[in-house]
Protein backbone atom coordinates (compact mmCIF):
# COMPACT_ATOMS: atom_id res chain seq x y z
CA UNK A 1 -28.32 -21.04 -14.81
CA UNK A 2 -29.99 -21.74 -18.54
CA UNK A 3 -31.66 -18.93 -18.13
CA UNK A 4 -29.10 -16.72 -17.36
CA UNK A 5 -26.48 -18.02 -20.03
CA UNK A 6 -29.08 -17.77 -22.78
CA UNK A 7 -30.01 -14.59 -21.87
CA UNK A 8 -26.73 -13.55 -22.26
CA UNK A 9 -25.76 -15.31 -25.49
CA UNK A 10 -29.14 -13.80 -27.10
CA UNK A 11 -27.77 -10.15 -25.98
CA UNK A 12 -24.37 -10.75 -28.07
CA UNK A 13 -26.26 -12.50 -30.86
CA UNK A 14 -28.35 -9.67 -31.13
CA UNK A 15 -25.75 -6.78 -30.96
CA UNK A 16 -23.82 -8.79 -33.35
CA UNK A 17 -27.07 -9.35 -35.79
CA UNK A 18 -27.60 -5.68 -35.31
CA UNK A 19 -23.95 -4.21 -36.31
CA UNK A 20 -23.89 -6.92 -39.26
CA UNK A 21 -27.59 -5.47 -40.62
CA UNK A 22 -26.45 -1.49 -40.11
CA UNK A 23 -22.97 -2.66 -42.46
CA UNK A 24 -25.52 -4.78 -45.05
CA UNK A 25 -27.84 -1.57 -45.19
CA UNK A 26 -24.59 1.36 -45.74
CA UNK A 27 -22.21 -0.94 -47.37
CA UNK A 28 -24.97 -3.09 -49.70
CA UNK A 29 -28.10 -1.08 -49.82
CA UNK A 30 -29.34 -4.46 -47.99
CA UNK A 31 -32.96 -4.16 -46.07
CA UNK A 32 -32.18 -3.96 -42.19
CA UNK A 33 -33.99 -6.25 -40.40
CA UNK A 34 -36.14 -4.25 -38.16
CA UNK A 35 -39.08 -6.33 -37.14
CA UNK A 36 -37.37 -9.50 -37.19
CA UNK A 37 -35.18 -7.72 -34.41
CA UNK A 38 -37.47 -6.27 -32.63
CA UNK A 39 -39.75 -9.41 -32.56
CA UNK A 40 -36.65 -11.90 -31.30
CA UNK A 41 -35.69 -8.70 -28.47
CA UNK A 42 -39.40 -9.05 -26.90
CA UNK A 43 -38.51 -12.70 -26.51
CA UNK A 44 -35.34 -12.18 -25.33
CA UNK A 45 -37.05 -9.21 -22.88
CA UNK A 46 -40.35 -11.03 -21.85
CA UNK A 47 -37.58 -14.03 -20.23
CA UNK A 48 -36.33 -11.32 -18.37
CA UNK A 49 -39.05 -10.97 -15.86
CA UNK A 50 -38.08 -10.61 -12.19
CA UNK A 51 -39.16 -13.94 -11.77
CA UNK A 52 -37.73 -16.27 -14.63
CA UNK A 53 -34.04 -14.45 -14.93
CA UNK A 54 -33.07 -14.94 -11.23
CA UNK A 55 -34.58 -18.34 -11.07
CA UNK A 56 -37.56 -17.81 -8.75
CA UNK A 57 -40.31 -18.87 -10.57
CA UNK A 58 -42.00 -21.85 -11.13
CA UNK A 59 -40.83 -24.97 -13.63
CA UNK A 60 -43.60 -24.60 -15.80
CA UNK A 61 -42.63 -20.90 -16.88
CA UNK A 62 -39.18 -22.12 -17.76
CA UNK A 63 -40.79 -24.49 -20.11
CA UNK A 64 -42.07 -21.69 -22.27
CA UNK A 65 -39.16 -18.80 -21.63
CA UNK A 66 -36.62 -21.75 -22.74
CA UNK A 67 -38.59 -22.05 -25.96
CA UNK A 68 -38.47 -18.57 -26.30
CA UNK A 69 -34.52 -18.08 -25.71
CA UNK A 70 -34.38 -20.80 -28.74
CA UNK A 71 -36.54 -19.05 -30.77
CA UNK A 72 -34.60 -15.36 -30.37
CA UNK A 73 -31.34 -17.18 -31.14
CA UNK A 74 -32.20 -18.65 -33.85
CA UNK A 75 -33.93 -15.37 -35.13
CA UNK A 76 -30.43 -13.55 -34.17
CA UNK A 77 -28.40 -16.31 -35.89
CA UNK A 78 -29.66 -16.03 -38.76
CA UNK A 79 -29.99 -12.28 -39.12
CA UNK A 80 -26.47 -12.05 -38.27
CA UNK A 81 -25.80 -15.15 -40.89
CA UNK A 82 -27.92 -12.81 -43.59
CA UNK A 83 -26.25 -9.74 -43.17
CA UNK A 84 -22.56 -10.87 -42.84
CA UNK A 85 -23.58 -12.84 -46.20
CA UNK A 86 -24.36 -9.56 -47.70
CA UNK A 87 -21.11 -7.84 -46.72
CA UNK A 88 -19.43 -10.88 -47.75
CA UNK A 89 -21.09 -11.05 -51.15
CA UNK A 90 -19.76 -7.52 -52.24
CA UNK A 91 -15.78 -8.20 -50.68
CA UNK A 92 -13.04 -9.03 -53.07
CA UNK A 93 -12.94 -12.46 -51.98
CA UNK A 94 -10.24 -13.75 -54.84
CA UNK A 95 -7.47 -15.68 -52.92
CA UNK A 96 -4.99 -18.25 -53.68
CA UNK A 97 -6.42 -20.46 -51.96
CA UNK A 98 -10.32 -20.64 -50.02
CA UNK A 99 -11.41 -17.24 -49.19
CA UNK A 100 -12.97 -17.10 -46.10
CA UNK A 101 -14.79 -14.19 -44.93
CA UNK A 102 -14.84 -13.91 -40.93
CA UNK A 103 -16.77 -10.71 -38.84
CA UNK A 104 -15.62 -8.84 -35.68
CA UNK A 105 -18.63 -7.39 -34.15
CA UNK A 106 -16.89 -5.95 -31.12
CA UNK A 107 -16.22 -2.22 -30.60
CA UNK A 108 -12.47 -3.45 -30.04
CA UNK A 109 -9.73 -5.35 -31.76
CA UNK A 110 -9.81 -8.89 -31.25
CA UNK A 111 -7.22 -11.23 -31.51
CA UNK A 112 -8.75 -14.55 -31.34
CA UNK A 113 -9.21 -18.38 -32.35
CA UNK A 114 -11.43 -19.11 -34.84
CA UNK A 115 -12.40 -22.59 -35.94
CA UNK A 116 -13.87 -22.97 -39.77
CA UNK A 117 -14.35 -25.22 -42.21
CA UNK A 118 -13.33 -25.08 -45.63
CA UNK A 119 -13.98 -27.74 -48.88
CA UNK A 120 -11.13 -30.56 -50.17
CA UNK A 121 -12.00 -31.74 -53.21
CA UNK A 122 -10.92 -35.08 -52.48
CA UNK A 123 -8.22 -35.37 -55.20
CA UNK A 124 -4.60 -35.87 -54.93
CA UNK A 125 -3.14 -36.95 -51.77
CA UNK A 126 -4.84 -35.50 -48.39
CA UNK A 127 -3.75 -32.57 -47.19
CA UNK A 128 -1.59 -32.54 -44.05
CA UNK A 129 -1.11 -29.22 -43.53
CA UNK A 130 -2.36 -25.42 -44.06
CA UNK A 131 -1.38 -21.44 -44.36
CA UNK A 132 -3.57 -18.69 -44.07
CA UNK A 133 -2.74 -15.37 -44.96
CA UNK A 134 -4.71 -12.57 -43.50
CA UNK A 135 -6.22 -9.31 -44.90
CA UNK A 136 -2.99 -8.01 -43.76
CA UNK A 137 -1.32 -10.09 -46.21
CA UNK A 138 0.53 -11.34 -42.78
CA UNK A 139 0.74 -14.91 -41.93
CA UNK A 140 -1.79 -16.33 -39.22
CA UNK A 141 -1.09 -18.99 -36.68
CA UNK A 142 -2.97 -22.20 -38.14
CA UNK A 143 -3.72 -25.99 -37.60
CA UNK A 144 -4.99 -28.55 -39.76
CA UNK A 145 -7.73 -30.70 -37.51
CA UNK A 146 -9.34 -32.82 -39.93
CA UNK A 147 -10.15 -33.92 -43.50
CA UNK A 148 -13.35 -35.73 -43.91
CA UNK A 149 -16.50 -35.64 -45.67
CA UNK A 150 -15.07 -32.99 -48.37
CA UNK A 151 -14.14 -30.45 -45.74
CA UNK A 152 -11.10 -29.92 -43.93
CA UNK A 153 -11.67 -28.37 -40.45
CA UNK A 154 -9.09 -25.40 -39.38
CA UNK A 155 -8.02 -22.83 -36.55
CA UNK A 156 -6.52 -20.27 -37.13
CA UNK A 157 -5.39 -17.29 -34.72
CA UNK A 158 -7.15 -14.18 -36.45
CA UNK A 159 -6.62 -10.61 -35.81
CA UNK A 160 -9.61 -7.52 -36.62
CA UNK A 161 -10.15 -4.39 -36.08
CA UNK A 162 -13.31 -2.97 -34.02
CA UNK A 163 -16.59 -3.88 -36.17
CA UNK A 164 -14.85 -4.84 -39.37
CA UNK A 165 -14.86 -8.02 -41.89
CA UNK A 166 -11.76 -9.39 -43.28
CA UNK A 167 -10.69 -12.03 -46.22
CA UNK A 168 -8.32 -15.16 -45.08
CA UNK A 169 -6.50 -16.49 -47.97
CA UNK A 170 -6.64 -20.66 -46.59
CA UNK A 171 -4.76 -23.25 -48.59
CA UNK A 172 -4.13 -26.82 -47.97
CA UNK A 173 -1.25 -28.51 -48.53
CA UNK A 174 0.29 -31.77 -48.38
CA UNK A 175 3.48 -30.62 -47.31
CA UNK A 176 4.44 -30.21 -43.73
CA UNK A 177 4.37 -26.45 -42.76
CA UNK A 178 6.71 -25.02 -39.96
CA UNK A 179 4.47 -23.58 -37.43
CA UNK A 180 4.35 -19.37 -37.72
């Protein structure tokens, strides 16, 4: 069952970290990552042995196709972390509030939950509420979870097109908002 559900995860980390590099290289100029991918997909494809994926083989050979799940994710993380970074770096990002940058990498719209921090700077009274406005310049459905550390945790029900990045306007308030 590992097996299986990492397998899986890896495949949409990895079409994610590959649609996020193709919009860093046209939108940014940014180097697509072509060996790093390629390196984390043999990983990912040497787990998927006719053996290992359905669960036949022997404990031992989990031990090491385990590692290498872990390895590919964390490869496909942070590809996908790099080149949504680079997108993000180059998107008019000035907001009211905390911009926040989020990344649909499906071929369709999604209309979804998304959970995100952003920083309080720890003045004035704690916030006890927030809006977020999306690139629509719509409201979104949000909640206020927590304020602690310097960050105040939030969802937020956000809405993209297919394979597209949009700005969130978030801003904290004290005052009670009426849900949207």
């Amino acid at each position: 069952a590992y097996m299986k559900r990492w397998n899986r995860q890896n495949e949409q980390l990895a079409d994610a970290a590959e649609r996020a590099g193709v919009a860093a290289l046209l939108l940014t100029g940014a180097a697509y990552p072509a060996q790093r991918l390629e390196h984390a997909w043999s990983l990912v494809l040497g787990s998927q042995m006719h053996d290992i994926l359905p669960g036949t083989s022997v404990p031992k050979a989990y031990e090491y196709a385990w590692n290498d799940e872990v390895l590919a994710a964390n490869e496909f993380a942070d590809m996908l972390t790099s080149g949504v970074g680079a997108v993000a770096s180059r998107l008019d990002t000035r907001t009211s509030g905390e911009a926040v940058v989020l990344f649909n990498p499906l071929s369709c719209e999604r209309d979804d939950v998304v959970e995100f921090s952003v920083p309080w700077s720890g003045k004035g009274e704690k916030p006890t509420s927030v809006s977020v406005t999306g690139p629509d310049g719509k409201s979104a459905p949000a909640q206020l979870l927590e304020v602690k550390d310097g960050k105040a945790r939030v969802l937020v029900q956000a809405k993209l097109p297919a394979v597209a990045f949009g700005v969130f306007d978030v801003r904290l308030s004290e005052n009670e908002v009426a849900a949207g």
